[in-house]
N, C-alpha and C. Protein backbone atom coordinates (compact mmCIF):
# COMPACT_ATOMS: atom_id res chain seq x y z
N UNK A 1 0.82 -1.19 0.00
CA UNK A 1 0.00 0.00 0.00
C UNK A 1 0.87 1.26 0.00
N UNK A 2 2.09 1.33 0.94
CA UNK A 2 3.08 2.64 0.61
C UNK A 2 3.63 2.54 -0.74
N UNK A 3 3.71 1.90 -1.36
CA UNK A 3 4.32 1.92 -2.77
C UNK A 3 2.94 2.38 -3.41
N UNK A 4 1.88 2.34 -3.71
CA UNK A 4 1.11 2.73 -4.12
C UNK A 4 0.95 4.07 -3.71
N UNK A 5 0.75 4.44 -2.44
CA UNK A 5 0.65 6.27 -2.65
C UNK A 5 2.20 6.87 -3.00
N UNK A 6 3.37 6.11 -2.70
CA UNK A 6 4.12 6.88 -3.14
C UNK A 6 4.10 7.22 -4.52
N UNK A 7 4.01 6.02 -5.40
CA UNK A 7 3.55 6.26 -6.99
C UNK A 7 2.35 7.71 -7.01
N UNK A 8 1.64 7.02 -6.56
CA UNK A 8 0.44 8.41 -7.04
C UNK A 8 1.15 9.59 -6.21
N UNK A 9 1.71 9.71 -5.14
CA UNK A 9 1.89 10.79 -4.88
C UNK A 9 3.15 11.20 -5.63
N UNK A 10 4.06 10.57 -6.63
CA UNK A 10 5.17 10.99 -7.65
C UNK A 10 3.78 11.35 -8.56
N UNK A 11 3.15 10.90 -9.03
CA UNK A 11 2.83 11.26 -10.47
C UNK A 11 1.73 12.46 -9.89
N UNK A 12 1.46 12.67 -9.09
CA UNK A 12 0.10 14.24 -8.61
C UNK A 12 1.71 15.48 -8.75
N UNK A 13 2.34 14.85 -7.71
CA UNK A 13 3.36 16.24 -7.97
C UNK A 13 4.02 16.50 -9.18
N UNK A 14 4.13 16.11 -10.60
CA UNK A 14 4.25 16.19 -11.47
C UNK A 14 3.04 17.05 -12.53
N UNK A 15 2.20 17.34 -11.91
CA UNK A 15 1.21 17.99 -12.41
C UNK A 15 1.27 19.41 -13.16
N UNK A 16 2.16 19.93 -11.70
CA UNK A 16 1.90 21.38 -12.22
C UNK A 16 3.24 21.87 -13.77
N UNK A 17 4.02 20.79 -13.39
CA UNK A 17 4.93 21.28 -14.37
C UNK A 17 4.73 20.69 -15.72
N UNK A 18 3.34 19.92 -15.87
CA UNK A 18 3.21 19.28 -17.31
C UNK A 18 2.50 20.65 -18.65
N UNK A 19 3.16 20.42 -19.78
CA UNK A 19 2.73 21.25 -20.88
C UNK A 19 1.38 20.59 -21.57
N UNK A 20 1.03 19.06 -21.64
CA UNK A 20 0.32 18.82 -22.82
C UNK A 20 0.05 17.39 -22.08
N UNK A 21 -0.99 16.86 -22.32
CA UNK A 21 -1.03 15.17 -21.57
C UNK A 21 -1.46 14.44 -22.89
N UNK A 22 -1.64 13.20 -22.48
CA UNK A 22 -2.30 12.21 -23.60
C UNK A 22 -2.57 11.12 -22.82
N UNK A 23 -3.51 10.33 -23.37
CA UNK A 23 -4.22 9.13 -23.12
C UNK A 23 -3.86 8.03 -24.10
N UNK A 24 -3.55 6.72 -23.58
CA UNK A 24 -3.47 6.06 -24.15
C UNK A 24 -3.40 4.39 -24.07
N UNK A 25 -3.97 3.59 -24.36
CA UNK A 25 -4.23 2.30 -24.52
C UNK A 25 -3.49 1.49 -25.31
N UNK A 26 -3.09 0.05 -24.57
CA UNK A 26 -2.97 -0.66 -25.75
C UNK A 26 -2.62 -2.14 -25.07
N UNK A 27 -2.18 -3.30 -26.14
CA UNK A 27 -2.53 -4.74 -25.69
C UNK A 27 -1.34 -5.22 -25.84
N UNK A 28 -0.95 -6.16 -25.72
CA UNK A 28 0.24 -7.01 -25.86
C UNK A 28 0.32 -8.72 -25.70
N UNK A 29 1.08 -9.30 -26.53
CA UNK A 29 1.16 -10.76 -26.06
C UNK A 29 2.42 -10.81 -26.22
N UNK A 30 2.74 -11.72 -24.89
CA UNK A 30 3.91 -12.59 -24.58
C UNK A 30 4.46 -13.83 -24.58
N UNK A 31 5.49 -14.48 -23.82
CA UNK A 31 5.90 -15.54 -23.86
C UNK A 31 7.13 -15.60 -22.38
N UNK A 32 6.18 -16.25 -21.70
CA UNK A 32 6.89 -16.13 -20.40
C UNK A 32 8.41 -16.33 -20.45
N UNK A 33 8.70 -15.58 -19.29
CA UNK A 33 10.40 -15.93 -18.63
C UNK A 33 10.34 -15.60 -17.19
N UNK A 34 11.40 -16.68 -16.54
CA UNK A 34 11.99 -16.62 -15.19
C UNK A 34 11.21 -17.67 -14.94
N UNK A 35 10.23 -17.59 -13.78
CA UNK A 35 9.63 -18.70 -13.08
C UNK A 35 8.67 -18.90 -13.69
N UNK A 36 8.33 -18.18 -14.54
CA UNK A 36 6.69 -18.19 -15.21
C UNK A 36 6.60 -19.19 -16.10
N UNK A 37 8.24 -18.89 -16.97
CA UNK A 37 8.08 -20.44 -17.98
C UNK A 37 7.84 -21.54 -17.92
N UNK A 38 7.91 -21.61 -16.28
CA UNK A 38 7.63 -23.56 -15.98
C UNK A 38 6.42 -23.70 -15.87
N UNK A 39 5.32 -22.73 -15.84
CA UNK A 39 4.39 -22.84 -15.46
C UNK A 39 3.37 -22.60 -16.48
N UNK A 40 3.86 -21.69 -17.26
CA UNK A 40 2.49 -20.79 -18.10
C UNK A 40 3.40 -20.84 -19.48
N UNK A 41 2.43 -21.28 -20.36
CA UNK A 41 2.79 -21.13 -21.76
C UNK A 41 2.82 -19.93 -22.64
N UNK A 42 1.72 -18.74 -22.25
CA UNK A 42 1.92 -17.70 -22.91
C UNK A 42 1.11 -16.42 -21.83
N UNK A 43 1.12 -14.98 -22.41
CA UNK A 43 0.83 -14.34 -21.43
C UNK A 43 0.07 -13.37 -22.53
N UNK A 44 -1.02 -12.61 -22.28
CA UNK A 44 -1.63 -11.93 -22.72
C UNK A 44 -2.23 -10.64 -21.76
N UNK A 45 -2.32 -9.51 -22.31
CA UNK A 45 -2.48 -8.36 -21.19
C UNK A 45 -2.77 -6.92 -22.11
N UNK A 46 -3.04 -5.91 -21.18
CA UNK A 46 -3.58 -4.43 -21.92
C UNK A 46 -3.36 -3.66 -20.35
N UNK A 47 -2.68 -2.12 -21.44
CA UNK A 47 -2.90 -1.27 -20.02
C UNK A 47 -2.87 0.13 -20.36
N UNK A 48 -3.61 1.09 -19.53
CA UNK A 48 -3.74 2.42 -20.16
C UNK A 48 -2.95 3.01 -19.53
N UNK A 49 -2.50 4.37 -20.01
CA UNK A 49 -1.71 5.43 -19.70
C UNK A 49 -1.96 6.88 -20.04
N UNK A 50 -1.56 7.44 -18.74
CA UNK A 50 -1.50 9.17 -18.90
C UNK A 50 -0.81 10.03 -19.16
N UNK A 51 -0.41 9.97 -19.31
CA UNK A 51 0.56 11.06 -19.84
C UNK A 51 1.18 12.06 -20.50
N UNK A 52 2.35 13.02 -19.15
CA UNK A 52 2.17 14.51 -19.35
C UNK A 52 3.61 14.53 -20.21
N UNK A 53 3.66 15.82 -20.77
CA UNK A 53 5.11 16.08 -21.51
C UNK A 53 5.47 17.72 -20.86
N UNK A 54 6.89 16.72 -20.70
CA UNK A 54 7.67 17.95 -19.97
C UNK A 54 8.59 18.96 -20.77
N UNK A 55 9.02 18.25 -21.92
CA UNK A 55 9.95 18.76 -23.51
C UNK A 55 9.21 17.97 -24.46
N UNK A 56 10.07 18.21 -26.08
CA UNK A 56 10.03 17.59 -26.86
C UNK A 56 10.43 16.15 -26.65
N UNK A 57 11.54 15.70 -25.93
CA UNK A 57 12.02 14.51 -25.67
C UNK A 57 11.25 14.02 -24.60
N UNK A 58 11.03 14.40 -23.41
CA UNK A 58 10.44 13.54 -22.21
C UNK A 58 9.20 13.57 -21.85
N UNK A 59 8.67 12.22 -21.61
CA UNK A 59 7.00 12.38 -21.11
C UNK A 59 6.88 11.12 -19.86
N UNK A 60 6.15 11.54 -18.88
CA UNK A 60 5.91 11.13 -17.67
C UNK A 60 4.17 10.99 -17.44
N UNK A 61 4.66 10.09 -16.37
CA UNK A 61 2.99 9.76 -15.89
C UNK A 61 2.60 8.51 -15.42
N UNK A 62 1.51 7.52 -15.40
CA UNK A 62 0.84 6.78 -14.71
C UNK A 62 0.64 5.24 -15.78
N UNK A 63 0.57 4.43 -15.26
CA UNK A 63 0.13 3.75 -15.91
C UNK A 63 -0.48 2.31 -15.18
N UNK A 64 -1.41 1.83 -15.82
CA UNK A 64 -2.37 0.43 -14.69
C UNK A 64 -2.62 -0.14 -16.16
N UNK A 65 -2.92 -1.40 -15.29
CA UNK A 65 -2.65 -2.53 -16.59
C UNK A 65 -3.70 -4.05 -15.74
N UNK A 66 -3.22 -5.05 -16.98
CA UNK A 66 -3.58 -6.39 -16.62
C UNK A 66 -2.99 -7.23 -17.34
N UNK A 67 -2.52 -8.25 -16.68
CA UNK A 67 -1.47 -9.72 -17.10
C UNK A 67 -2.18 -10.84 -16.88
N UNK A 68 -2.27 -11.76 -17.60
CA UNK A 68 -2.82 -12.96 -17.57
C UNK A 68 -1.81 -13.62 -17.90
N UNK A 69 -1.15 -15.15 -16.95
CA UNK A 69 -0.11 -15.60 -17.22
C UNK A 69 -1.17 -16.93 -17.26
N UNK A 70 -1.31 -17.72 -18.98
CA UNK A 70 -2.01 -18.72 -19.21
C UNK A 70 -1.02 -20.28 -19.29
N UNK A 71 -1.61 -21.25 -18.15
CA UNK A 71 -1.24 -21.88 -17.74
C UNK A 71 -0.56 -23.48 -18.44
N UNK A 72 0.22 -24.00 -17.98
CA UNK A 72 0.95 -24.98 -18.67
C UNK A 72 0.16 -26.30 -17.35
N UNK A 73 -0.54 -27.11 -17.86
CA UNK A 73 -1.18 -28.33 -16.91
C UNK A 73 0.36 -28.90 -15.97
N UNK A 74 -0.14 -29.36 -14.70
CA UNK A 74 -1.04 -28.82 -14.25
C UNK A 74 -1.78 -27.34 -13.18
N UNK A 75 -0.81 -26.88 -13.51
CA UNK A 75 -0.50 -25.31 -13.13
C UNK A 75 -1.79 -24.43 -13.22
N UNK A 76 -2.30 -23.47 -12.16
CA UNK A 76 -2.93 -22.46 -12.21
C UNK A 76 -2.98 -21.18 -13.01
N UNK A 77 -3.71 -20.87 -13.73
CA UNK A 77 -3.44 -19.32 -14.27
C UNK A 77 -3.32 -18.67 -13.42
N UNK A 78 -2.59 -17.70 -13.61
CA UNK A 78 -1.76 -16.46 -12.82
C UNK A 78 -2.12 -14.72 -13.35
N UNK A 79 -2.75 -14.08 -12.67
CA UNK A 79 -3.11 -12.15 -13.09
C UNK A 79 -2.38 -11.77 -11.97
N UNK A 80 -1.97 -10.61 -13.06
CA UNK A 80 -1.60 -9.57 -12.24
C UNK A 80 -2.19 -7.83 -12.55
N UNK A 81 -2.33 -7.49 -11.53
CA UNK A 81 -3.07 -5.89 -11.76
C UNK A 81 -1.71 -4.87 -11.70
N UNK A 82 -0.69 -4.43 -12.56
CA UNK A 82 0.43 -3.28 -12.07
C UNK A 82 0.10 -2.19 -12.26
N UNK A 83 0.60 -0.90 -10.96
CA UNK A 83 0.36 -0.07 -11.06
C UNK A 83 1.41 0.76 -11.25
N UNK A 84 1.70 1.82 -11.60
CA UNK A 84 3.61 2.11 -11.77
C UNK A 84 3.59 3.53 -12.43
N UNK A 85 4.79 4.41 -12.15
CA UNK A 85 5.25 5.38 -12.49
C UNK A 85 5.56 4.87 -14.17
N UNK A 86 5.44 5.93 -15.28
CA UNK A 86 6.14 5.79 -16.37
C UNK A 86 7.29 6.55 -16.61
N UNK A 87 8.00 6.24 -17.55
CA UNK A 87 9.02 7.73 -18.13
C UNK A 87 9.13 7.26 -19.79
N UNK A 88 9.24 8.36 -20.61
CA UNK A 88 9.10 7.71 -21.76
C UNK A 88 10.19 8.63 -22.37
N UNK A 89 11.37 8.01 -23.29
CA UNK A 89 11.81 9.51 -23.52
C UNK A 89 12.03 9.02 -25.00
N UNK A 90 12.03 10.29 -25.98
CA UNK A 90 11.89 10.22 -27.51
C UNK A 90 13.61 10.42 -28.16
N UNK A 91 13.48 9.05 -28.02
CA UNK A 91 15.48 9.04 -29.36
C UNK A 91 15.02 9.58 -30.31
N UNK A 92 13.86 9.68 -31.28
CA UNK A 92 13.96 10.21 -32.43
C UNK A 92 12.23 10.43 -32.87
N UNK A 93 12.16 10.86 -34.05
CA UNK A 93 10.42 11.05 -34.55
C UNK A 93 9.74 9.59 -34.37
N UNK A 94 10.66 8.39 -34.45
CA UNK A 94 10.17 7.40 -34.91
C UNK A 94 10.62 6.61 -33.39
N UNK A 95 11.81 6.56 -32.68
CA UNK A 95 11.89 5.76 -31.48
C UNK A 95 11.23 6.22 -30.67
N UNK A 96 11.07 5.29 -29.40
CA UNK A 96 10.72 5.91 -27.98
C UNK A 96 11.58 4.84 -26.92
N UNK A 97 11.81 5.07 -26.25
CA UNK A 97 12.74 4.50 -24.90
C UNK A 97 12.14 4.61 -23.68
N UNK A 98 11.50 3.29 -22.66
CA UNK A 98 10.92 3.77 -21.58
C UNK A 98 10.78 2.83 -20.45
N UNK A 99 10.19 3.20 -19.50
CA UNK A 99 10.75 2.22 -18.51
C UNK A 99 9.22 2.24 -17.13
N UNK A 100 8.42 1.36 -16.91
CA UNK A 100 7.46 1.21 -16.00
C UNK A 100 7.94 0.75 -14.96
N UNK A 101 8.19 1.70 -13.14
CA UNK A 101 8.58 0.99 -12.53
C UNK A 101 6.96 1.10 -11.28
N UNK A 102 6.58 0.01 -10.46
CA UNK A 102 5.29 0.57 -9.48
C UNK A 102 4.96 -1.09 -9.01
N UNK A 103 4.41 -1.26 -8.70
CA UNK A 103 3.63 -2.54 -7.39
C UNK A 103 2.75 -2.98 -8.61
N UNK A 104 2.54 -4.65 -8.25
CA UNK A 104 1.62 -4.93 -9.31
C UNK A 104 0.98 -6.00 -8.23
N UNK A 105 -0.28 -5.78 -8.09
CA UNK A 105 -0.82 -6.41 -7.18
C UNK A 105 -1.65 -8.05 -7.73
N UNK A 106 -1.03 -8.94 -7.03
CA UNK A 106 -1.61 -10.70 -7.73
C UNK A 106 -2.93 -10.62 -6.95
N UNK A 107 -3.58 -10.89 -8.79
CA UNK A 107 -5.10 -10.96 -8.59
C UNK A 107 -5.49 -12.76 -8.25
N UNK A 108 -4.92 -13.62 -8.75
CA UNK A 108 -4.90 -14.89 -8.73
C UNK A 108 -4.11 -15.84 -8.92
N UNK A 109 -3.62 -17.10 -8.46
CA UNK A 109 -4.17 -17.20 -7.97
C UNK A 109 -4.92 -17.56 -6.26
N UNK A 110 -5.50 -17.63 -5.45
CA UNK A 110 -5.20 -17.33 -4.22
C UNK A 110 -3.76 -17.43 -4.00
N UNK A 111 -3.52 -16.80 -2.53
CA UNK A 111 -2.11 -16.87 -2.21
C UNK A 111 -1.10 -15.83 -3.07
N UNK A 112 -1.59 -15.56 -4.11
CA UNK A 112 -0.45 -14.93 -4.91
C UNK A 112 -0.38 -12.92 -4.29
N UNK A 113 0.42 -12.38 -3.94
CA UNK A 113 0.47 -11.61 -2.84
C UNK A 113 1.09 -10.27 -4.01
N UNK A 114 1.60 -10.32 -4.96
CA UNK A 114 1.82 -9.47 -6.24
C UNK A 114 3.54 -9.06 -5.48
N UNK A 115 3.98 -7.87 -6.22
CA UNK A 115 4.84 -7.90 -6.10
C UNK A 115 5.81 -6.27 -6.32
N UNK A 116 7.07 -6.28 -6.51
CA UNK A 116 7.27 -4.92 -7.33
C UNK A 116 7.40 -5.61 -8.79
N UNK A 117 6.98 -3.77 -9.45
CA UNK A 117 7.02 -4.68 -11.10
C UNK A 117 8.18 -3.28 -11.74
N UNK A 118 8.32 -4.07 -12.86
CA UNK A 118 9.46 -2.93 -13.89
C UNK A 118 8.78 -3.70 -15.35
N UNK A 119 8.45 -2.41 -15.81
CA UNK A 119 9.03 -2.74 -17.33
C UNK A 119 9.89 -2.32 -18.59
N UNK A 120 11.09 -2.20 -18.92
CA UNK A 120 11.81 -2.03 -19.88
C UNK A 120 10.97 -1.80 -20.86
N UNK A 121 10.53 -0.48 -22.24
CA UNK A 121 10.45 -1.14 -23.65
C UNK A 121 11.07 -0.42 -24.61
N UNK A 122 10.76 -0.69 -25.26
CA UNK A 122 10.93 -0.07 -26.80
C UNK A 122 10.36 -0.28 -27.69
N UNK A 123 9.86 1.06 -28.32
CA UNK A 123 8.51 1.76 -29.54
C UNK A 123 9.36 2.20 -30.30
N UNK A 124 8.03 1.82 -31.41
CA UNK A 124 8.32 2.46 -32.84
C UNK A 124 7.17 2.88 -32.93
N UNK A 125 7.08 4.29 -33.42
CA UNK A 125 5.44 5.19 -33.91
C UNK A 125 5.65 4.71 -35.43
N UNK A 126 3.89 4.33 -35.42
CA UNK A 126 4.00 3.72 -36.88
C UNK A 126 3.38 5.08 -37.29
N UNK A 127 2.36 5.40 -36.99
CA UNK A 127 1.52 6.96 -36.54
C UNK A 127 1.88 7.91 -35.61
N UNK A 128 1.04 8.91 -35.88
CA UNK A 128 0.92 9.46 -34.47
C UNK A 128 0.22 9.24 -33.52
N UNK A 129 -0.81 8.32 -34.05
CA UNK A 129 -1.66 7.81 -32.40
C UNK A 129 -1.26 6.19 -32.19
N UNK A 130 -0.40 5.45 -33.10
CA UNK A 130 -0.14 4.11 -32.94
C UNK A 130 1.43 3.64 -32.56
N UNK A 131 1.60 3.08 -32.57
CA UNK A 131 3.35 2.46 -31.33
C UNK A 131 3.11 1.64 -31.47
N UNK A 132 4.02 0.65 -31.51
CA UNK A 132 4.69 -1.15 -32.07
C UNK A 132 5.24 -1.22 -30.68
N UNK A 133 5.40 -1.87 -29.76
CA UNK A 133 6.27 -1.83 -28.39
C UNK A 133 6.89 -3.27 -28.23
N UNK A 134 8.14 -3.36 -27.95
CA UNK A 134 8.81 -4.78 -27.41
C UNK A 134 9.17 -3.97 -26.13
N UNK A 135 9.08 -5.04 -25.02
CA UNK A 135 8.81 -5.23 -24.15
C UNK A 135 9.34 -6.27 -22.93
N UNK A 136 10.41 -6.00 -21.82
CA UNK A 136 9.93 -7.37 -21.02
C UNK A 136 9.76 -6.98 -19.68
N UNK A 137 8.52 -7.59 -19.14
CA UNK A 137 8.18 -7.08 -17.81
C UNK A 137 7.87 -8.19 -17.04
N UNK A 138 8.44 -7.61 -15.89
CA UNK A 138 8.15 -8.60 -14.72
C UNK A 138 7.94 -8.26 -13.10
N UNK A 139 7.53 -9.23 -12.43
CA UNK A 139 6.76 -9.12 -11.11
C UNK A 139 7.43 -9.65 -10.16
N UNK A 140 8.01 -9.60 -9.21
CA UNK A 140 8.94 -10.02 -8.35
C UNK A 140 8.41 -10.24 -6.98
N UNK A 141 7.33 -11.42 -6.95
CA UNK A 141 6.31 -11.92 -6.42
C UNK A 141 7.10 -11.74 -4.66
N UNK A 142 6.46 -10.87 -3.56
CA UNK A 142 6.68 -10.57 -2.72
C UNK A 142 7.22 -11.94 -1.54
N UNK A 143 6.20 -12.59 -1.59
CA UNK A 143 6.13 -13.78 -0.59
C UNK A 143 6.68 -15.01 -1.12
N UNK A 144 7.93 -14.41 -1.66
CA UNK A 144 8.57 -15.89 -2.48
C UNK A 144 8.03 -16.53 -3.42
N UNK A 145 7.07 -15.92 -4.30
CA UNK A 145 6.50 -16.97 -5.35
C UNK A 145 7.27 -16.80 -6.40
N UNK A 146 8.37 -16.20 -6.84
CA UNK A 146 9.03 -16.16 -8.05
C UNK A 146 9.22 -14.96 -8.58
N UNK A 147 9.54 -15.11 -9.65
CA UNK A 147 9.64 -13.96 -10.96
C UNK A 147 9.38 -14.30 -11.93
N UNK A 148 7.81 -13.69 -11.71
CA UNK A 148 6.90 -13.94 -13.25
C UNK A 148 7.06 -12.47 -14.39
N UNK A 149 7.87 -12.90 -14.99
CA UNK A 149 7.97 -12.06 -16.33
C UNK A 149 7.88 -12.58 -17.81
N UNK A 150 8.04 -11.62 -18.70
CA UNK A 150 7.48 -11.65 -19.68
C UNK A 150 8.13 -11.06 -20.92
N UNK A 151 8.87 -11.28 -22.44
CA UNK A 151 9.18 -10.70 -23.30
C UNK A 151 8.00 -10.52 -24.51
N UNK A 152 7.59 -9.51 -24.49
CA UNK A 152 6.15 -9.28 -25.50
C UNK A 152 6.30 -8.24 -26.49
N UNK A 153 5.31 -8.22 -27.42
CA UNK A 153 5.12 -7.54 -28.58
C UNK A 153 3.90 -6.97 -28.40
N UNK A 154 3.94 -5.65 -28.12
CA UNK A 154 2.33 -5.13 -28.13
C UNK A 154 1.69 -3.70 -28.86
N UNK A 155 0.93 -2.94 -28.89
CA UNK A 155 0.85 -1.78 -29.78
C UNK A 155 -0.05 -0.89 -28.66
N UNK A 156 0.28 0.24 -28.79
CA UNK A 156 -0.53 0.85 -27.76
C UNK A 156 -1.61 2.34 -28.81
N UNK A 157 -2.00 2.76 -28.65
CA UNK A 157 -2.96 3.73 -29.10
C UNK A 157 -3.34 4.74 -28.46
N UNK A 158 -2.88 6.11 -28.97
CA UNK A 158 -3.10 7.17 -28.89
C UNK A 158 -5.01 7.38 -28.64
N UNK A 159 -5.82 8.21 -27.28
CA UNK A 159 -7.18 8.29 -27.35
C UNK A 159 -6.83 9.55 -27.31
């Protein structure tokens, strides 16, 4: 729960110094790594984002999501809900460079207690409201359950 207001309370104090925000959505599929591989065959997920711009190069803000880690018999499916600071910063018209760090809380299954999460990616704007993203993120399950992560391909969308 302190990792959670500290996040929101990083991304509220970032407010006053933002020029321009944006909204934005998008989905992704994976293919587990770390502890997840023994368990789950593939991973599927979506998560929205806010975000403010501070320059031409840097943009900051919020982001919440959902992970479904789909199961390898006889193994349980595995969700996760992350919540996390963003930073996004622009190499060029066409790259982006960025990094999700915040708590991702295990939705299932019982027992699963969530964890801290990070995600590494890297975008390509195919548009201006569309992004290609590789990706690997992972959950660093609090109460010893592992490190469920993930290398994915996903696209996110400008609202």
């Amino acid at each position: 729960m302190k990792k959670m207001l500290f996040i929101a309370f990083f991304a509220i104090c970032g407010l006053g110094t933002a020029n321009a925000q944006s909204f934005n959505a998008g989905v992704n599929l994976g293919l587990p790594a770390g502890d997840a591989d023994m368990v789950s065959s593939f991973v599927l997920g979506g998560e929205v984002n806010y975000m403010f711009t501070s320059d031409d190069t840097f943009n900051y803000g919020v982001t919440a999501g959902i992970n479904f880690f789909f199961k390898k018999d006889p193994f349980d499916n595995a969700s996760f809900l992350p919540i996390a600071a963003s930073g996004r910063y622009n190499l060029s018209e066409d790259f982006v460079l960025g990094a999700d760090l915040g708590y991702a809380l295990g939705l299932s299954p019982s027992g699963n207690d969530g964890g801290f999460y990070y995600k590494p990616m890297l975008g390509y704007n195919l548009s201006e409201k569309m992004m290609v993203t590789a990706s690997y993120s992972t959950v660093n399950v609090s109460n010893g359950g592992g490190n469920w992560g993930s290398f994915g391909l996903g696209l996110m969308f400008g609202l």
